[in-house]
C-alpha atoms as a PDB file:
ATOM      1  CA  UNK A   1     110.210  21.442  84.269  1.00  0.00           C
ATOM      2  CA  UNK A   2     109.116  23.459  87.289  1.00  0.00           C
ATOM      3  CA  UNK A   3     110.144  22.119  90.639  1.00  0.00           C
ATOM      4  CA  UNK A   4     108.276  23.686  93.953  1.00  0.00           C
ATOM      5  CA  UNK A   5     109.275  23.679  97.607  1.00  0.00           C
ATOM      6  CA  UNK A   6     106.748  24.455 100.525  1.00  0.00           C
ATOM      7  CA  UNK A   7     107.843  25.379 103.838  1.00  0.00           C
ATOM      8  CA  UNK A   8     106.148  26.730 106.876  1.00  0.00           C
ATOM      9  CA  UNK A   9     103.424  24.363 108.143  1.00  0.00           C
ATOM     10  CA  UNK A  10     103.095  23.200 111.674  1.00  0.00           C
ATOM     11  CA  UNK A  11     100.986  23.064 114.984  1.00  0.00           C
ATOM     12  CA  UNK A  12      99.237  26.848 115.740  1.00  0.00           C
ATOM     13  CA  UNK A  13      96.447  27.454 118.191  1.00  0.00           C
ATOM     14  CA  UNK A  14      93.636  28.788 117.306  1.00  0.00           C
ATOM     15  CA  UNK A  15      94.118  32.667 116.509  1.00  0.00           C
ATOM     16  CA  UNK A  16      97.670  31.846 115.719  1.00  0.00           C
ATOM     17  CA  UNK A  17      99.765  32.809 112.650  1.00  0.00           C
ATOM     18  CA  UNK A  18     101.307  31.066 110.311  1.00  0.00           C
ATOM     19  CA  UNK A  19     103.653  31.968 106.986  1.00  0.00           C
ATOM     20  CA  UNK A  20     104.046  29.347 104.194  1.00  0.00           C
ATOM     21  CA  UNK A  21     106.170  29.995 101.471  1.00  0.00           C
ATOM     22  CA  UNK A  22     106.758  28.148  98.115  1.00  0.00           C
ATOM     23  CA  UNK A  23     109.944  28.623  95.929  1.00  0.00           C
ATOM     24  CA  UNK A  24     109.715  27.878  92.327  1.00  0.00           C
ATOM     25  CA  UNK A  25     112.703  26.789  90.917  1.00  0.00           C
ATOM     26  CA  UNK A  26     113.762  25.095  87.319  1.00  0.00           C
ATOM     27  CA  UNK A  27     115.329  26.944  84.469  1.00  0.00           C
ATOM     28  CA  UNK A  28     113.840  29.353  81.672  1.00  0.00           C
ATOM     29  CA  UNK A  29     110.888  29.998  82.883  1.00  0.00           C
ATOM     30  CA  UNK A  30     108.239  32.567  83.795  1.00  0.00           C
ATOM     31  CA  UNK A  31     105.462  32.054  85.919  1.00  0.00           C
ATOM     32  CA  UNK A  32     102.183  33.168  84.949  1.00  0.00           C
ATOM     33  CA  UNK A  33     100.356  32.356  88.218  1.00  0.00           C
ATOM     34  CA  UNK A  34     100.799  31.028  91.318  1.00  0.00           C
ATOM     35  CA  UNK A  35      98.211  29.580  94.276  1.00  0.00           C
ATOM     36  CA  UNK A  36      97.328  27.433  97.216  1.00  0.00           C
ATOM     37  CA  UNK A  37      95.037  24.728  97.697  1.00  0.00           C
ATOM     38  CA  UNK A  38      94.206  23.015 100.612  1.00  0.00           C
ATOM     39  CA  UNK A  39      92.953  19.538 101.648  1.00  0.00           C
ATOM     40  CA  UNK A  40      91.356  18.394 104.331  1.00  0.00           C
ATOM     41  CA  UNK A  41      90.996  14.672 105.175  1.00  0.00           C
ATOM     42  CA  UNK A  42      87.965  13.393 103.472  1.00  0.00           C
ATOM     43  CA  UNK A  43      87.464  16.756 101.983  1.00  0.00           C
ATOM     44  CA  UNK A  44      88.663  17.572  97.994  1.00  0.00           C
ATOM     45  CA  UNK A  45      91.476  20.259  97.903  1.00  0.00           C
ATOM     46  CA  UNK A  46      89.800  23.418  97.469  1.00  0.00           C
ATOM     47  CA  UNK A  47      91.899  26.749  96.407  1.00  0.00           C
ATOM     48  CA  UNK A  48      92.917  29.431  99.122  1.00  0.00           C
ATOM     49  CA  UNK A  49      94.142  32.157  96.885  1.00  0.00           C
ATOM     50  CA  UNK A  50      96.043  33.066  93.627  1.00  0.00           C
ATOM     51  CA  UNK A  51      98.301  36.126  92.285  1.00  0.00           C
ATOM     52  CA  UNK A  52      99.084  36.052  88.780  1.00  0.00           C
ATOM     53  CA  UNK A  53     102.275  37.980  87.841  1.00  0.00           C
ATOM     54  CA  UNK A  54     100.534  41.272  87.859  1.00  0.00           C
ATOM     55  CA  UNK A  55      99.777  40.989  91.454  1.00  0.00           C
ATOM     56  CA  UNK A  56      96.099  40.106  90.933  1.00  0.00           C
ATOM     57  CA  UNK A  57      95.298  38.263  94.156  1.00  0.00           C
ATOM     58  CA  UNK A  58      91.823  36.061  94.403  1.00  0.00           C
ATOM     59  CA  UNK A  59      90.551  34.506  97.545  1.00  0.00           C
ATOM     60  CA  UNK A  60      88.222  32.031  98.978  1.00  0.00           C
ATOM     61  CA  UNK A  61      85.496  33.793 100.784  1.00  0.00           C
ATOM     62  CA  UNK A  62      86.104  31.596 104.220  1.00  0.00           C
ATOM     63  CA  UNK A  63      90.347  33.196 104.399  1.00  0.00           C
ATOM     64  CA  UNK A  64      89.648  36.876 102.926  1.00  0.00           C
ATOM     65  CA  UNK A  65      90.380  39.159 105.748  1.00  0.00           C
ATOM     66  CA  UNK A  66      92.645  36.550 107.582  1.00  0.00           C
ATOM     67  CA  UNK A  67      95.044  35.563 104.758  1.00  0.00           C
ATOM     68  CA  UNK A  68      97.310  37.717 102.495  1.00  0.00           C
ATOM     69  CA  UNK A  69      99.175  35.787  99.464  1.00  0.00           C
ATOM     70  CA  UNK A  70     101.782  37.612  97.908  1.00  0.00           C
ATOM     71  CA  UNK A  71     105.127  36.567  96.022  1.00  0.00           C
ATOM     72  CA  UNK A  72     108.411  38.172  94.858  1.00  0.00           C
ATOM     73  CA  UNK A  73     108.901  37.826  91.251  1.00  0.00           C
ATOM     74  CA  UNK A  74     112.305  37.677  91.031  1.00  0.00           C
ATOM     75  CA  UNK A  75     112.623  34.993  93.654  1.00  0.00           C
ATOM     76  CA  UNK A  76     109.788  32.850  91.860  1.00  0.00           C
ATOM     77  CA  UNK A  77     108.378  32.461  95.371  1.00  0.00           C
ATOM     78  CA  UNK A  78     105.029  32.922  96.767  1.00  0.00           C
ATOM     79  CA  UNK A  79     104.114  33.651 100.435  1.00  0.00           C
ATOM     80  CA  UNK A  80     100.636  33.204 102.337  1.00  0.00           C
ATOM     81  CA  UNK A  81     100.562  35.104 105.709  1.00  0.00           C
ATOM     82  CA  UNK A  82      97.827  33.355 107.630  1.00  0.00           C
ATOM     83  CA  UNK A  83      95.970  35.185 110.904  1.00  0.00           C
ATOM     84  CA  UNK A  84      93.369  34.115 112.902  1.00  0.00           C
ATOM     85  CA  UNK A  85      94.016  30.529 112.493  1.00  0.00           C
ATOM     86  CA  UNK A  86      90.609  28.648 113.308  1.00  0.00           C
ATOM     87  CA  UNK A  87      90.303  24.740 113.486  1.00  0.00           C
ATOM     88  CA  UNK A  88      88.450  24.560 109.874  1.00  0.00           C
ATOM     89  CA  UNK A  89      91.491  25.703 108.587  1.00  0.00           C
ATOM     90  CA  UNK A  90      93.671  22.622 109.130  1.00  0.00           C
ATOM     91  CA  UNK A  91      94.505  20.987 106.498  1.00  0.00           C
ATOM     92  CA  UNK A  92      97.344  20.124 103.826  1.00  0.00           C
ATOM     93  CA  UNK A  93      98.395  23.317 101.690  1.00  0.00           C
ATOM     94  CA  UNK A  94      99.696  22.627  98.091  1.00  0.00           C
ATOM     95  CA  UNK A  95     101.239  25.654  96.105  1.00  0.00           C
ATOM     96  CA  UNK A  96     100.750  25.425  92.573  1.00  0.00           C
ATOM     97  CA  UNK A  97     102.173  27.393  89.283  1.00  0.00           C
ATOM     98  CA  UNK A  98     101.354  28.179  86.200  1.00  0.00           C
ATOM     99  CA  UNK A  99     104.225  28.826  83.641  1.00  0.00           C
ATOM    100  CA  UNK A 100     103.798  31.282  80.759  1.00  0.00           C
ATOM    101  CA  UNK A 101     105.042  28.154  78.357  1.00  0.00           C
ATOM    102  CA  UNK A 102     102.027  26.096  79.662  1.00  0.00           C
ATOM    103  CA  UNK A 103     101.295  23.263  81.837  1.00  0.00           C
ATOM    104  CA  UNK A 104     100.685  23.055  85.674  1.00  0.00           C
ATOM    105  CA  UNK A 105     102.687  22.189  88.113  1.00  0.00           C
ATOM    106  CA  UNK A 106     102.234  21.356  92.097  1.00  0.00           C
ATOM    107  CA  UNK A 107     104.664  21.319  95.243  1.00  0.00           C
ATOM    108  CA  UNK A 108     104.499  18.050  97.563  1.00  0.00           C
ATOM    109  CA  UNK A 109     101.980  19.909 100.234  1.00  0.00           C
ATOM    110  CA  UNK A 110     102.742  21.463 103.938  1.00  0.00           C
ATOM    111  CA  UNK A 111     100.496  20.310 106.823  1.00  0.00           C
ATOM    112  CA  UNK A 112      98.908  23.330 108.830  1.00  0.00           C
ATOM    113  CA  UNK A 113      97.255  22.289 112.151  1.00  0.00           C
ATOM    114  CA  UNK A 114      95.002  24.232 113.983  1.00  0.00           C
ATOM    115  CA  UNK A 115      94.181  22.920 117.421  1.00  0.00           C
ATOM    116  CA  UNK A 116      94.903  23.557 121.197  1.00  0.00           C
END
């Protein structure tokens, strides 16, 4: 069982910054891949970005240039560096992860809001 914690939501202004992070914790395991999603109300959650273990990144063509996942292995943790915060962007931000062993697991979700 794979247990994840997101942190580092809030209120931003437009063209702010924001830095979520998502620790992975459990025992025994190795995490194949790891992501956001995002959900806006009356919207379905729609992915952000991934990095699998290798450091392979993939991202949604309305973030690339203003978001930067990354994570640190050992710490099972994955980070996503947001700039240039516009409006569109609010929304609740789920981390997933993908163990090597299988299945699929997701944090509780981290409201962003993007407003002045």
């Amino acid at each position: 069982q794979v247990q994840l914690v997101e942190s580092g939501g809030g209120l931003v202004q437009p063209g702010g910054s924001l830095r979520l992070s998502c620790a992975a914790s459990g025992s025994g395991f190795s995490i194949f891949r790891m992501g956001w999603y995002r959900q806006a109300p009356g919207k379905s959650r729609e992915l952000v970005a991934i990095i699998f273990s290798d450091g392979t990144t993939t991202y949604a063509d309305s973030v690339k240039g203003r978001f930067t996942i990354s994570r640190d292995n050992a710490k099972n943790t994955v980070y996503l560096q947001m700039n240039s915060l516009k409006p569109e962007d609010t929304a609740v931000y789920y981390c997933d992860a993908l163990p090597n062993s299988g299945g699929r697991y997701w944090g509780q979700g981290t409201q962003v809001t993007v407003s002045s």
